[in-house]
Protein backbone atom coordinates (compact mmCIF):
# COMPACT_ATOMS: atom_id res chain seq x y z
CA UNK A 1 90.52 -184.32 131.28
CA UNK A 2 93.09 -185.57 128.34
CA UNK A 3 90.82 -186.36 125.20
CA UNK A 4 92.18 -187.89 122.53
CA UNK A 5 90.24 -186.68 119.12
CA UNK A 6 89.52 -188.98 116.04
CA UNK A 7 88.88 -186.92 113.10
CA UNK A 8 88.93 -188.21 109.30
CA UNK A 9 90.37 -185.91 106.21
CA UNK A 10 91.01 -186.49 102.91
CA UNK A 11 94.72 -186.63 102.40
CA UNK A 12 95.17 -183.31 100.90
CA UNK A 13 93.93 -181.36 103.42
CA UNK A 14 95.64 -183.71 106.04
CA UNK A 15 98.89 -181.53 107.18
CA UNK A 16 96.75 -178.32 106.34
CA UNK A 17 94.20 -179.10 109.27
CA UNK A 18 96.76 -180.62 111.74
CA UNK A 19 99.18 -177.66 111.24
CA UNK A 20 96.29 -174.97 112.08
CA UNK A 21 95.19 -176.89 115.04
CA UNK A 22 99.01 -176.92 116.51
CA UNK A 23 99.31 -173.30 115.94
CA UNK A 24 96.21 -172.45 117.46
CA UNK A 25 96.72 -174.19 120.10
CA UNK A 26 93.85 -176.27 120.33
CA UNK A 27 95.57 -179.41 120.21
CA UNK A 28 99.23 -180.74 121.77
CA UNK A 29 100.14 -182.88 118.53
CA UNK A 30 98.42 -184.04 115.65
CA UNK A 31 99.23 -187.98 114.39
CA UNK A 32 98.85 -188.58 110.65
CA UNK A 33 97.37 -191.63 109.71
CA UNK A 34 97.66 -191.95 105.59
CA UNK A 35 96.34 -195.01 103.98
CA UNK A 36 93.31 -195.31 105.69
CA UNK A 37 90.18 -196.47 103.22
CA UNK A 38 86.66 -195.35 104.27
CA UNK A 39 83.29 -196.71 103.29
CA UNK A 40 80.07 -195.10 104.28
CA UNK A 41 76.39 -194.00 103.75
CA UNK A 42 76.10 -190.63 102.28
CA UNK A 43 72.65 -189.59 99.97
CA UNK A 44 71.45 -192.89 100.11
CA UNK A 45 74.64 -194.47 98.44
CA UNK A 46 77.46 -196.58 99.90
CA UNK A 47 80.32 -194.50 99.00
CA UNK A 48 84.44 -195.42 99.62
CA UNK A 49 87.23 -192.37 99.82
CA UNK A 50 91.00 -192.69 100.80
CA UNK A 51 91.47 -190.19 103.85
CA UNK A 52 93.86 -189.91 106.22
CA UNK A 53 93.25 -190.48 109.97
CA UNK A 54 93.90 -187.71 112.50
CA UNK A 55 94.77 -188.50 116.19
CA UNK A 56 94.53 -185.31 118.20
CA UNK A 57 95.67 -184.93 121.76
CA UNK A 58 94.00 -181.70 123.27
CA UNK A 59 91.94 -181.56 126.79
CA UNK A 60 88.41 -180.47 127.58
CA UNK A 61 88.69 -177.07 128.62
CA UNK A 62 90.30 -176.58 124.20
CA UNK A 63 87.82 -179.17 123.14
CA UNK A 64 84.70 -176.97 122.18
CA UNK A 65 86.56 -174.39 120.28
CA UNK A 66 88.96 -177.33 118.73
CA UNK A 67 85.69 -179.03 117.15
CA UNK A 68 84.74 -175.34 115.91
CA UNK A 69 87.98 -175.05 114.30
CA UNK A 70 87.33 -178.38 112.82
CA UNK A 71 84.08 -177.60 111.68
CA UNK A 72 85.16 -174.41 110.09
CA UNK A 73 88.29 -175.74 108.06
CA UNK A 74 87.11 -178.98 107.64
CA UNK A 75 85.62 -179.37 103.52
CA UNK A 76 83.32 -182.00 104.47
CA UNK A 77 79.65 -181.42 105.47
CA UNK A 78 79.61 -183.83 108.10
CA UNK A 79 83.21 -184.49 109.39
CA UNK A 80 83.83 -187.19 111.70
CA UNK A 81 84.52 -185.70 115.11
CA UNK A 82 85.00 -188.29 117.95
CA UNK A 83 86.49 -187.90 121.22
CA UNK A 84 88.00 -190.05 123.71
CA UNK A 85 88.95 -189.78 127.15
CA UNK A 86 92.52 -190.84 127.75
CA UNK A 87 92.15 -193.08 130.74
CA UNK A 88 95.77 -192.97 131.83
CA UNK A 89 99.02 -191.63 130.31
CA UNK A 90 102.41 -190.50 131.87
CA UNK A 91 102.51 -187.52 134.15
CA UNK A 92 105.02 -186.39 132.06
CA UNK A 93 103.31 -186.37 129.06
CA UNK A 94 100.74 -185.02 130.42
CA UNK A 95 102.18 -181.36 131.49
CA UNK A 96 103.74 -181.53 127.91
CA UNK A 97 100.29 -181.77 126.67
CA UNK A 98 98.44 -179.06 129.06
CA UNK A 99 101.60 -177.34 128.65
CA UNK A 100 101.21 -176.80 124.94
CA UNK A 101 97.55 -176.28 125.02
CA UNK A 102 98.28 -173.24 127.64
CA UNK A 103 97.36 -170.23 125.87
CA UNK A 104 99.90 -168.06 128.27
């Protein structure tokens, strides 16, 4: 299954993050989202941060070990992690995408 992967950054760390997760593999393409202003609950405060939105396009066999690699590079405590099932997309972009992934 084709996931597509929601996962906020501050802008920094943006190309950083996307990059690694290209080069490892664990995801086809990265979109980068700048511009995208975030308010949330964090210690009982309503906080607001500029980040920038990532769109990942991996699959669910890469999935666990992308949202380790997320996890592990990723300088929040709690990032936002949130994946998607793509529903339908083009057979062609689709053995791009698994083709990408393939670790062979």
């Amino acid at each position: 299954m084709s996931l597509v992967v929601m996962v906020t950054v501050p802008p920094a760390g943006a190309a950083e993050l996307a990059r690694g997760l290209v080069e490892h593999r664990l995801a086809g393409c990265v979109n980068m989202l700048p511009g995208v202003q975030t308010v949330y609950r964090w210690g009982g405060e309503v906080a607001e941060e500029p980040e920038t939105l990532l769109l990942i396009k991996t699959n669910g066999e890469r999935y666990p070990e992308l949202e380790r690699f997320i996890k592990e590079h990723h300088p929040y405590e709690v990032p936002e992690i949130v994946a998607l099932p793509v529903d339908r997309a083009s057979p062609e972009f689709l053995r791009w995408l698994n083709g990408s992934l393939s670790l062979s």
